[in-house]
C-alpha atoms as a PDB file:
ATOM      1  CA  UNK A   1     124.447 122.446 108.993  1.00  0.00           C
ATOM      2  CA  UNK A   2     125.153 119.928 111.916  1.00  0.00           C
ATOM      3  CA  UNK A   3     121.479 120.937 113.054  1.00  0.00           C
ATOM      4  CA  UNK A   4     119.942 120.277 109.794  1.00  0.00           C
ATOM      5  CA  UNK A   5     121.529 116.667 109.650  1.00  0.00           C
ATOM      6  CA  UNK A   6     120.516 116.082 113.221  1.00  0.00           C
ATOM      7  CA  UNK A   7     116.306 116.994 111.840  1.00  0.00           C
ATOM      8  CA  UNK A   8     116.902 114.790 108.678  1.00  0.00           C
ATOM      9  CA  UNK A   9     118.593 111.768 110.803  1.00  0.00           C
ATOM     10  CA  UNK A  10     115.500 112.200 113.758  1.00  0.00           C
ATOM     11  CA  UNK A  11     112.819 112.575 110.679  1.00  0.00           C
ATOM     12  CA  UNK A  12     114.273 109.071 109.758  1.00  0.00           C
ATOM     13  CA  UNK A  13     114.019 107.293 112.318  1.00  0.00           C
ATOM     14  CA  UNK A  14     110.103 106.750 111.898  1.00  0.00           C
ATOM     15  CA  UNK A  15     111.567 104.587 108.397  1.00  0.00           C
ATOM     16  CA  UNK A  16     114.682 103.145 109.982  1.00  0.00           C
ATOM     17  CA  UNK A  17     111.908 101.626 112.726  1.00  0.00           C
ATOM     18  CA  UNK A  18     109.360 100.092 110.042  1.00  0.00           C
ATOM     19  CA  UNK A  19     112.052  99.029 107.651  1.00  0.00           C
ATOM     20  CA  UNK A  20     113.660  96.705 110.878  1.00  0.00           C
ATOM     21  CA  UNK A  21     110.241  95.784 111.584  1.00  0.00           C
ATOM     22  CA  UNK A  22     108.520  94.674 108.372  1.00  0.00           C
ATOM     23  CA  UNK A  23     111.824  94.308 106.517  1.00  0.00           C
ATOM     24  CA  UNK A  24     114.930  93.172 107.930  1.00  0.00           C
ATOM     25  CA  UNK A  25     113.109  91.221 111.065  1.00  0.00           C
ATOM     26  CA  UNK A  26     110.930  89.095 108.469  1.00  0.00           C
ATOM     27  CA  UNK A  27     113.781  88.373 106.287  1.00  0.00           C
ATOM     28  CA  UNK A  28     116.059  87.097 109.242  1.00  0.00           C
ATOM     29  CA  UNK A  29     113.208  84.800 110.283  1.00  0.00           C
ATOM     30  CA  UNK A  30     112.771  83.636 106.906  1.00  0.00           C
ATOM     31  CA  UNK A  31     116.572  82.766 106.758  1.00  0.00           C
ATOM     32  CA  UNK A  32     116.272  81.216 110.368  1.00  0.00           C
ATOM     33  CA  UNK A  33     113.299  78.866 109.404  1.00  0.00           C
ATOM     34  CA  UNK A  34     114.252  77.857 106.096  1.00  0.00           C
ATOM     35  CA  UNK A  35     117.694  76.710 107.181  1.00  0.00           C
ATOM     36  CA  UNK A  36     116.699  74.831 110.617  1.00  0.00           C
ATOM     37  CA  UNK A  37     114.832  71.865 110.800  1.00  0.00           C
ATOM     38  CA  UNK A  38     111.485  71.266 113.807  1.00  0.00           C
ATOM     39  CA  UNK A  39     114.611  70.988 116.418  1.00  0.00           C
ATOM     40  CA  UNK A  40     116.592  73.957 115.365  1.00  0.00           C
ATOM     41  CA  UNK A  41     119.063  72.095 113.940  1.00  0.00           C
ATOM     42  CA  UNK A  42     120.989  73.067 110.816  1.00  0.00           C
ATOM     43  CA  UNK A  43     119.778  71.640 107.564  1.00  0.00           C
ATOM     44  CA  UNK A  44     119.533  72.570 103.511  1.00  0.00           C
ATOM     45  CA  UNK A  45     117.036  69.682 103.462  1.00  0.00           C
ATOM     46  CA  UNK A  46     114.058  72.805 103.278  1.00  0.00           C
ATOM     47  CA  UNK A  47     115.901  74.278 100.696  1.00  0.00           C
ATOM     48  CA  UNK A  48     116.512  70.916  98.443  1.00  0.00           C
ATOM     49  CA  UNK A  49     112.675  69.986  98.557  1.00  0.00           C
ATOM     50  CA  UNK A  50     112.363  72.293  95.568  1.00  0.00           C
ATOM     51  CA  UNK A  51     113.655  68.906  94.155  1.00  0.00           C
ATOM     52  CA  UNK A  52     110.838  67.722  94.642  1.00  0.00           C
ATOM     53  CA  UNK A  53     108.513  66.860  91.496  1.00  0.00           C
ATOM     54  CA  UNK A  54     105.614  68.857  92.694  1.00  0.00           C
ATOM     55  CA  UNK A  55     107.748  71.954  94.593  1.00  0.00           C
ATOM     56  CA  UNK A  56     109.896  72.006  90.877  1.00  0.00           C
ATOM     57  CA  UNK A  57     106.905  72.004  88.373  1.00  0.00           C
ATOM     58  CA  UNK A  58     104.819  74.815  90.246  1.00  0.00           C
ATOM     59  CA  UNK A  59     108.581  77.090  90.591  1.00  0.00           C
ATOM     60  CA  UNK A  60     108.756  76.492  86.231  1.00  0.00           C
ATOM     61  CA  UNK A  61     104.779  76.877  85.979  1.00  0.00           C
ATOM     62  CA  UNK A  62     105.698  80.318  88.286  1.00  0.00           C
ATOM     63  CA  UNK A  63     109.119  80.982  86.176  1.00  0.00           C
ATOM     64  CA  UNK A  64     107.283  80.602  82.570  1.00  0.00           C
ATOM     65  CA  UNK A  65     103.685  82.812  83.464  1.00  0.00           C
ATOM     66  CA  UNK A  66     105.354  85.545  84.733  1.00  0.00           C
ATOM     67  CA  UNK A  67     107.565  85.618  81.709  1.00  0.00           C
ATOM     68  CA  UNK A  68     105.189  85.517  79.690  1.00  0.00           C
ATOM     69  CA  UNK A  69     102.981  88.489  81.467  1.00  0.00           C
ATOM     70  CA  UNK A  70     106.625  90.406  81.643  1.00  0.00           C
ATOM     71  CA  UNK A  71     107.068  90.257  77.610  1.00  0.00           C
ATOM     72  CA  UNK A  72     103.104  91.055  77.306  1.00  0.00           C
ATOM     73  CA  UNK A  73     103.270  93.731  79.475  1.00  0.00           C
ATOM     74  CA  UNK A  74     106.325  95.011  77.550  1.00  0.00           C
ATOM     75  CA  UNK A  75     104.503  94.414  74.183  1.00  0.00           C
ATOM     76  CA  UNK A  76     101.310  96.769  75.706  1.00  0.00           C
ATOM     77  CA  UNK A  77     103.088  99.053  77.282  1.00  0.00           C
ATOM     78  CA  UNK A  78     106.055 100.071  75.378  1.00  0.00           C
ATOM     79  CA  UNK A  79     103.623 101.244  72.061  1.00  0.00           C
ATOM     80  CA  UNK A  80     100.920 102.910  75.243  1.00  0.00           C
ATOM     81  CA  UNK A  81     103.875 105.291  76.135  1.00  0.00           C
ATOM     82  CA  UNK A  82     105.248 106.292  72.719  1.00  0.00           C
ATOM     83  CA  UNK A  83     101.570 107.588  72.628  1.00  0.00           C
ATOM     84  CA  UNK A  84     101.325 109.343  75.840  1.00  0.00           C
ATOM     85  CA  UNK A  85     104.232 110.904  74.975  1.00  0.00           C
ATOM     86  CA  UNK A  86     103.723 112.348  71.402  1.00  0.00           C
ATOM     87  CA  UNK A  87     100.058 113.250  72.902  1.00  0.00           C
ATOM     88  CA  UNK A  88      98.819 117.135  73.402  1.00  0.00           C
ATOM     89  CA  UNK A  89      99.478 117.832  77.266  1.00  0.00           C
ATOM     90  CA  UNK A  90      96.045 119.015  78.027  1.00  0.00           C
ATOM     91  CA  UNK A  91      94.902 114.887  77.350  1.00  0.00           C
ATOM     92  CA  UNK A  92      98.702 113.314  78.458  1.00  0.00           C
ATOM     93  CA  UNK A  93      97.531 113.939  82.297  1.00  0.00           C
ATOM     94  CA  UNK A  94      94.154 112.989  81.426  1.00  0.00           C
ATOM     95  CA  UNK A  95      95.248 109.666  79.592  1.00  0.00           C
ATOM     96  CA  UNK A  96      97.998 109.226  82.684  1.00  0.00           C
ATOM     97  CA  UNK A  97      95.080 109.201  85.206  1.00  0.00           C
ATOM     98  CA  UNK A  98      93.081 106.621  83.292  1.00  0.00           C
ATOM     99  CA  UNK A  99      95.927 104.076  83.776  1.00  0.00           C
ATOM    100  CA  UNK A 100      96.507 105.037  87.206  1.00  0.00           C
ATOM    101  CA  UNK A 101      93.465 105.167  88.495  1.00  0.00           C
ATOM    102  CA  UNK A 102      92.581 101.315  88.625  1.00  0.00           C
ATOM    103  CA  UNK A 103      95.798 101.062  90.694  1.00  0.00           C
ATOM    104  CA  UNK A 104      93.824 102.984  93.360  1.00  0.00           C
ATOM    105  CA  UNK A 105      91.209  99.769  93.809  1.00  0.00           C
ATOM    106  CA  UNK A 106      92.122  96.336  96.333  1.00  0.00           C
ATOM    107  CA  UNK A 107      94.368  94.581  94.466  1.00  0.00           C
ATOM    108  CA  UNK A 108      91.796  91.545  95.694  1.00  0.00           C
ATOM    109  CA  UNK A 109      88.748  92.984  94.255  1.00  0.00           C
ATOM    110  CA  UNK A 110      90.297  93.653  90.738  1.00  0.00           C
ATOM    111  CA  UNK A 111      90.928  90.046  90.342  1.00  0.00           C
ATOM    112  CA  UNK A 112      87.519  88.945  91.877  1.00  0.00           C
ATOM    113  CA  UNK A 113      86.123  91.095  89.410  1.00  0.00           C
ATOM    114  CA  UNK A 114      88.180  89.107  86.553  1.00  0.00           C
ATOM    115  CA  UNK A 115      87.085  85.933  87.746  1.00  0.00           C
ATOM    116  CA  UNK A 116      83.124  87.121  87.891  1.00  0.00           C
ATOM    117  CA  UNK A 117      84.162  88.174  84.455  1.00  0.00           C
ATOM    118  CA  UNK A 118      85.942  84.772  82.822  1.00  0.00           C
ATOM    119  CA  UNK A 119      83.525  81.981  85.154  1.00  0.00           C
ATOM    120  CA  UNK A 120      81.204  79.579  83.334  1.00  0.00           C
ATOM    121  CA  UNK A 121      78.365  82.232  83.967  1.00  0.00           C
ATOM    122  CA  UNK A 122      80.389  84.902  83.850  1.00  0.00           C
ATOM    123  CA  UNK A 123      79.752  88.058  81.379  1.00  0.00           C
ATOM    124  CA  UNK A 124      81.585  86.990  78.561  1.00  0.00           C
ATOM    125  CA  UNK A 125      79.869  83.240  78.192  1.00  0.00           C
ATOM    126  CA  UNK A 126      76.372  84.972  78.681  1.00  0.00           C
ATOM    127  CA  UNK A 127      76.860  87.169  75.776  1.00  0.00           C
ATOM    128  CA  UNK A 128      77.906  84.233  74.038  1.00  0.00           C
ATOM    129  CA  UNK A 129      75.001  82.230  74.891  1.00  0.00           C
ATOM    130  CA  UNK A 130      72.922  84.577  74.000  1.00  0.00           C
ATOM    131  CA  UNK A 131      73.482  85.068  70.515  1.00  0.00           C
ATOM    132  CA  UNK A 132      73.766  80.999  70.198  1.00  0.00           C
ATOM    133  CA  UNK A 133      77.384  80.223  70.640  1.00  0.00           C
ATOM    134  CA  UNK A 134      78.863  77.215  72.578  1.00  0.00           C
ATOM    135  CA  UNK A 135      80.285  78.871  76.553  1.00  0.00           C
ATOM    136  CA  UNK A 136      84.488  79.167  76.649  1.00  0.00           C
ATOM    137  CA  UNK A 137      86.351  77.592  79.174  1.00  0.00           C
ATOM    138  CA  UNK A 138      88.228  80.878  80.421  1.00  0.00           C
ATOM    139  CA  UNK A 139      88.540  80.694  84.029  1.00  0.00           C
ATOM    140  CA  UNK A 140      90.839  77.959  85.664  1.00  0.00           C
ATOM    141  CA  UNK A 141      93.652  78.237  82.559  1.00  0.00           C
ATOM    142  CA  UNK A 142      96.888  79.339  82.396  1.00  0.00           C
ATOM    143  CA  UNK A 143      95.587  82.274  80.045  1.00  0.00           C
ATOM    144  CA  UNK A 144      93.359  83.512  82.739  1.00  0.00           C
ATOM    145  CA  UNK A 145      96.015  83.814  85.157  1.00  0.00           C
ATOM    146  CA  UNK A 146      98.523  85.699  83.087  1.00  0.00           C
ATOM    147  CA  UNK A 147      95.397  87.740  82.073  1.00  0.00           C
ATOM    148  CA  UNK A 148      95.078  88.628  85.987  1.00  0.00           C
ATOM    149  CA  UNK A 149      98.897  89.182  86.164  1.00  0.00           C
ATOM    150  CA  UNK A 150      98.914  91.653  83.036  1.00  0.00           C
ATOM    151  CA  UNK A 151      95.808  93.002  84.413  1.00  0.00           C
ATOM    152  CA  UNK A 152      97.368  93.894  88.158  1.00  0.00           C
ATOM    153  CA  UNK A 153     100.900  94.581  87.022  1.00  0.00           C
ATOM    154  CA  UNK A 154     100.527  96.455  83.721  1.00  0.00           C
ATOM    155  CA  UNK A 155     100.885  99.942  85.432  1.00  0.00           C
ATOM    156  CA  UNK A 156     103.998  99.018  86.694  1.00  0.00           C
ATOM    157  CA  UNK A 157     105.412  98.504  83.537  1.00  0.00           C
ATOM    158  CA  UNK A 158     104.019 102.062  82.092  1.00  0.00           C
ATOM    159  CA  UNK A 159     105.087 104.201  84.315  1.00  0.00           C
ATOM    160  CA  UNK A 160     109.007 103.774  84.324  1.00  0.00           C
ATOM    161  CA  UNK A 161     109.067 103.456  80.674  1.00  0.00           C
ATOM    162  CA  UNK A 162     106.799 106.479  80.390  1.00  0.00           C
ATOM    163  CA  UNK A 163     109.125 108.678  82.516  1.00  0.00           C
ATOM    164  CA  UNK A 164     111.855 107.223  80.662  1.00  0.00           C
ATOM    165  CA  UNK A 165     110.349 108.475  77.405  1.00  0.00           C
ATOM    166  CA  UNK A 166     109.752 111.566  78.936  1.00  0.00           C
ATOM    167  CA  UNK A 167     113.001 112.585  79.960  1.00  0.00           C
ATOM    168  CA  UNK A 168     114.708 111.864  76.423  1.00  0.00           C
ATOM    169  CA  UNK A 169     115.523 115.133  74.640  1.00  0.00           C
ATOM    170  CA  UNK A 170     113.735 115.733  71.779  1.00  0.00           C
ATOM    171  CA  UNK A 171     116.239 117.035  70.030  1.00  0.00           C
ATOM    172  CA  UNK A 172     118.321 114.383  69.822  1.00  0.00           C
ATOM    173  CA  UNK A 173     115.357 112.617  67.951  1.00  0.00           C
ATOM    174  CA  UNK A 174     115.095 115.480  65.629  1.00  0.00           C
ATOM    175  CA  UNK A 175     118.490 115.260  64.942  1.00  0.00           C
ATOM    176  CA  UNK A 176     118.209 111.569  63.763  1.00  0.00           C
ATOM    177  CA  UNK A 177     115.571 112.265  61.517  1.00  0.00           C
ATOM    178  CA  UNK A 178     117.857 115.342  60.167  1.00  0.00           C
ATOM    179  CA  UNK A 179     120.299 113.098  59.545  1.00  0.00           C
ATOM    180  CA  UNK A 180     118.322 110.991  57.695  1.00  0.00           C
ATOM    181  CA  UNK A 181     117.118 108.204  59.539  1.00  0.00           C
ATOM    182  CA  UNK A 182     113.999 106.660  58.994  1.00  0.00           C
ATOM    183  CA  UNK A 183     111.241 106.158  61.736  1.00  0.00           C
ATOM    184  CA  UNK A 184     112.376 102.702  62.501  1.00  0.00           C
ATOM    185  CA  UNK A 185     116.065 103.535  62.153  1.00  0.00           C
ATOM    186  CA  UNK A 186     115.087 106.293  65.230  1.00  0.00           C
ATOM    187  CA  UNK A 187     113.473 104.145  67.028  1.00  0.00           C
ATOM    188  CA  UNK A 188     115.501 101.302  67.248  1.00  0.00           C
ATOM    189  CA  UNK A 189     118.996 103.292  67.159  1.00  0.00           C
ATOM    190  CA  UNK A 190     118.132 106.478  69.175  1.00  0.00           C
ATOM    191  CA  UNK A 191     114.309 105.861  71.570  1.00  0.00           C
ATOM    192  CA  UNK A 192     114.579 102.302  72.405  1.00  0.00           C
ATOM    193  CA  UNK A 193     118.188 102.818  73.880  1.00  0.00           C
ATOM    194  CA  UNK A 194     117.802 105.804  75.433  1.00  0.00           C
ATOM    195  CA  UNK A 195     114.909 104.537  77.258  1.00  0.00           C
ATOM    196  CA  UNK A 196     115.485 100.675  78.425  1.00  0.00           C
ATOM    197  CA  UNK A 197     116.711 101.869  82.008  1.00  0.00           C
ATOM    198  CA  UNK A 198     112.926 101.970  82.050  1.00  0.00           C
ATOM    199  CA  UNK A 199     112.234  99.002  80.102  1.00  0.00           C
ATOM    200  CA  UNK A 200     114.348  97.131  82.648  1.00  0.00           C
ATOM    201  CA  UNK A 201     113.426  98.816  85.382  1.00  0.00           C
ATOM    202  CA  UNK A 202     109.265  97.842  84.263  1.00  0.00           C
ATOM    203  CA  UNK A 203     110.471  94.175  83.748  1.00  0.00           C
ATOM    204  CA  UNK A 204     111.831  94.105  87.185  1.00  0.00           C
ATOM    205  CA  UNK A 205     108.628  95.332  88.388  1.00  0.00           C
ATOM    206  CA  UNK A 206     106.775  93.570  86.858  1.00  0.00           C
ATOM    207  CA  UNK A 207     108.402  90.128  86.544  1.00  0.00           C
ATOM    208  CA  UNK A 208     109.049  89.974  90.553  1.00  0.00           C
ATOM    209  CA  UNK A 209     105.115  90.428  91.879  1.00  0.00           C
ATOM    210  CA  UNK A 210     104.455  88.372  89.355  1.00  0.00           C
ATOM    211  CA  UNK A 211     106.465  85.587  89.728  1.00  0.00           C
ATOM    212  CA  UNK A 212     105.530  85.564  93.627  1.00  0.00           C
ATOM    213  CA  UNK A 213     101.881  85.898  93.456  1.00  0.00           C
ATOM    214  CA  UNK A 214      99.704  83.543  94.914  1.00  0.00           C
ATOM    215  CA  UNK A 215      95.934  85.609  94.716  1.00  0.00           C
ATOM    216  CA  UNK A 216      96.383  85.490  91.293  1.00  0.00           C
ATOM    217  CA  UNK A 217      96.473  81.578  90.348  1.00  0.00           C
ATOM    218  CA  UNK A 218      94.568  81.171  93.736  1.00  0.00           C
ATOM    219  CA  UNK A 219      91.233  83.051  92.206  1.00  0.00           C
ATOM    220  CA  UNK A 220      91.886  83.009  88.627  1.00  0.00           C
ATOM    221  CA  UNK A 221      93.465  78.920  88.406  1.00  0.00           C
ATOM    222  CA  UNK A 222      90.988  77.507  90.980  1.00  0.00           C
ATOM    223  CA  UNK A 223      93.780  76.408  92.717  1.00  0.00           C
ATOM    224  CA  UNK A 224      94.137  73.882  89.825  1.00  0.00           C
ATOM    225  CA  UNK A 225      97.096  75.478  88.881  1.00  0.00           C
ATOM    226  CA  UNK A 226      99.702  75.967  91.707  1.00  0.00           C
ATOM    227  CA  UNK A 227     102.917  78.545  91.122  1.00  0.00           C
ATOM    228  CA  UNK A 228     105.451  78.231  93.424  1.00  0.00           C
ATOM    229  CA  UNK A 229     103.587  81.095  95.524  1.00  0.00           C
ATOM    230  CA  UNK A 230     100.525  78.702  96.255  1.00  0.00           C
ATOM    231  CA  UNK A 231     102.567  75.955  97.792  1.00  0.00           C
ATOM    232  CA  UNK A 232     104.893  78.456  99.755  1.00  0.00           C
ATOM    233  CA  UNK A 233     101.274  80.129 100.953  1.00  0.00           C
ATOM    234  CA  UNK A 234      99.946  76.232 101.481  1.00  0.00           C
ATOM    235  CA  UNK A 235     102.872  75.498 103.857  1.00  0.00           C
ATOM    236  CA  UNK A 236     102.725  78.111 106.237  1.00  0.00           C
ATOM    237  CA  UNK A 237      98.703  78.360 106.298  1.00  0.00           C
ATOM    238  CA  UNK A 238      97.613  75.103 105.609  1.00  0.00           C
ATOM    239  CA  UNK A 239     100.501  72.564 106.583  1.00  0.00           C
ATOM    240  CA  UNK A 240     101.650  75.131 109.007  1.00  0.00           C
ATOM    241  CA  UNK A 241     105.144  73.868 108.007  1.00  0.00           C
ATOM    242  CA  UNK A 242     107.181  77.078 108.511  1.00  0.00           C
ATOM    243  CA  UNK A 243     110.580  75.223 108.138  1.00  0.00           C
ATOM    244  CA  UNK A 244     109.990  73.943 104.578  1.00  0.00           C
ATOM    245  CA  UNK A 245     107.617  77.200 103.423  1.00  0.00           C
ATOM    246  CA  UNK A 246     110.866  79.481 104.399  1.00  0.00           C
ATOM    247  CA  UNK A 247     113.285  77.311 102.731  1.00  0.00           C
ATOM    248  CA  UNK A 248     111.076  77.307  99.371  1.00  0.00           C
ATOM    249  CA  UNK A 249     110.724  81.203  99.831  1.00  0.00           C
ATOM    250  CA  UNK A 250     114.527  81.536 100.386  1.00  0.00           C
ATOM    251  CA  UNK A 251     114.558  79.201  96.463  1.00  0.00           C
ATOM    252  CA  UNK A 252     112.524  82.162  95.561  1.00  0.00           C
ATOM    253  CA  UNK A 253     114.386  84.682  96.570  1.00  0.00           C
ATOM    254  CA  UNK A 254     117.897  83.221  95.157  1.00  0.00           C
ATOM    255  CA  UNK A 255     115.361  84.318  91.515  1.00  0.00           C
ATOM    256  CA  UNK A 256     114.302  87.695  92.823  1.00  0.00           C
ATOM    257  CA  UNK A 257     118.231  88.126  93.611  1.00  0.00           C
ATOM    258  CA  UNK A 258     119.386  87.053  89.961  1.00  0.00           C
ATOM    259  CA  UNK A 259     116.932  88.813  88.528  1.00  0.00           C
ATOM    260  CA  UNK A 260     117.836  92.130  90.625  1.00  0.00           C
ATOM    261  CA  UNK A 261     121.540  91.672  89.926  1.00  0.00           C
ATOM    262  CA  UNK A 262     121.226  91.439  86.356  1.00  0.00           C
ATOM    263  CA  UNK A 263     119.057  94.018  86.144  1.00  0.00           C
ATOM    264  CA  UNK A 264     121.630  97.228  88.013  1.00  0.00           C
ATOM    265  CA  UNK A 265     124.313  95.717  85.857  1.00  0.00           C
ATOM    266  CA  UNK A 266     122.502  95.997  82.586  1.00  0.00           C
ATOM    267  CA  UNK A 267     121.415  99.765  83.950  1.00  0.00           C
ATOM    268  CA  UNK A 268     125.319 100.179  84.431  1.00  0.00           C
ATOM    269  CA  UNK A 269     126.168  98.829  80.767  1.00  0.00           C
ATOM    270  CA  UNK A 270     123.717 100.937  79.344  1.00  0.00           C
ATOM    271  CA  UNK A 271     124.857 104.330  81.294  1.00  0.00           C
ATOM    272  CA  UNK A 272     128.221 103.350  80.577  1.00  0.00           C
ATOM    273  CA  UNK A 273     127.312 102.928  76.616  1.00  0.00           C
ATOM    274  CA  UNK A 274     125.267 106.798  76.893  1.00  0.00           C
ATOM    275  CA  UNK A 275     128.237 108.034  78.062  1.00  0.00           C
END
C-alpha cells in the first residue's frame, strides 16, 4: 500500500512540475506586476485604470458578448443534446464525433476561416451578388464576433450537458410521465433539474474563454471592436506596459473568480435539493 502511494506520488510529479511552471509561476507574476508600479513600488493605480473610459467600455463590450454567446450557446445546445440522447446508439457516437471533430482543428484557423467566410468578398456576399442582391456588412460587427465565439466554444457547452443527460435514469422520467405529467411538465420539473450541474458547468466553460478572448474580436471585429482581452493583449505586446496589462488581467480575473464561485455554490444548492 505504502509502495503504491509512493508510484502514484512519483507519477505526479511530472504535473506538480508543469502546474508550478505554467500555472502558479504565471499567476504570481501577474499578481507581482499588476500591483507594483515601473519602480516596484506598491500601487492599485494598475488596477483602478479599469476606470478609465476606454479600459471600462471594452470590460462591458467583453461582459455583454460573452453573455450573449453563453445564453446562445445554451439555446443550441441544450435542444442538440435532448437529441443525442433520445437517438439510436449506432448514430449517438456517430452524431458525437461530428461535434467533436471541429474541436480537433487550430483554434486560429477556424476563425480565419469565419472571417474568409463573413469579409466584403467573402462567400456569403458573392452568392449574394450573384443572384443581384446588395453585399452585407458581416465582418467587423458585434454579430460576427459572437458568431466566432459560439462557433469556437459551442462544444464546450455540449458536452457537459450531454453527459449530464446521459447519466439521468430513465426511469425516473418514465415515472413522471406515469404519473401523469405532460412533456413539458417532465421537462421542466424532472430533465432540466436533474441536469443543470451540466448546464452550469457548460456556462462556466463557455462564458470564461469567452469573455477573455482576444483572437476572436482581433480577426472577426477588425480590431474595431476592442473587449477587454484586446487592450490587456495591446499592453503587454504593443505598449509593452506589463504593470498596467497585469493589473487589468487581475480586473479580469476578480470576474472569472465570481463567476467560478457562484457557479460550485449553485452545484452545491442543486445536490443539496437532489438529495
Amino acid at each position: 500500500m505504502v509502495k503504491t502511494k509512493r508510484i502514484a506520488g512519483f507519477l505526479g510529479l511530472p504535473y506538480i512540475f508543469w502546474a508550478a511552471a505554467f500555472i502558479v509561476i504565471p499567476l504570481i507574476m501577474v499578481v507581482w506586476y499588476g500591483l507594483t508600479d515601473e519602480n516596484g513600488g506598491f500601487t492599485f493605480a494598475n488596477v483602478a485604470a479599469i476606470a478609465n473610459p476606454a479600459h471600462s467600455k471594452a470590460l462591458f463590450m467583453a461582459l455583454l458578448l460573452s453573455f450573449i454567446a453563453t445564453i446562445v450557446c445554451l439555446l443550441l445546445a441544450y435542444p442538440l443534446c435532448m437529441f443525442l440522447v433520445e437517438a439510436q446508439k449506432t448514430s449517438n457516437s456517430f452524431l458525437t464525433m461530428l461535434l467533436i471533430v471541429p474541436m480537433w482543428m487550430n483554434f486560429l484557423l477556424r476563425t480565419y476561416a469565419w472571417q474568409s467566410i463573413l469579409e466584403k468578398t467573402g462567400i456569403i456576399n458573392t452568392f449574394l451578388t450573384s443572384i443581384g442582391l446588395q453585399p452585407l456588412r458581416l465582418i467587423n460587427t458585434n454579430g460576427a464576433i459572437i458568431l466566432g465565439m459560439v462557433y469556437n466554444f459551442l462544444p464546450f457547452m455540449i458536452l457537459p450537458i450531454y453527459n449530464a443527460l446521459d447519466d439521468i435514469d430513465k426511469n425516473v422520467i418514465n415515472a413522471a410521465r406515469d404519473l401523469g405529467a405532460s412533456s413539458r411538465q417532465t421537462l421542466t420539473k424532472v430533465i432540466f433539474p436533474l441536469s443543470l450541474p451540466g448546464v452550469i458547468s457548460g456556462i462556466t466553460m463557455v462564458f470564461i474563454p469567452a469573455l477573455t478572448t482576444f483572437v476572436v474580436s482581433s480577426l472577426l471585429g477588425g480590431g474595431k471592436i476592442l473587449l477587454i482581452g484586446n487592450v490587456i493583449e495591446q499592453e503587454f505586446m504593443v505598449a509593452y506596459d506589463w504593470n498596467l496589462g497585469s493589473g487589468l488581467s487581475l480586473v479580469l480575473l476578480i470576474f472569472i473568480v465570481i463567476n467560478v464561485i457562484v457557479s460550485v455554490l449553485t452545484e452545491r444548492s442543486e445536490e443539496d435539493y437532489a438529495s
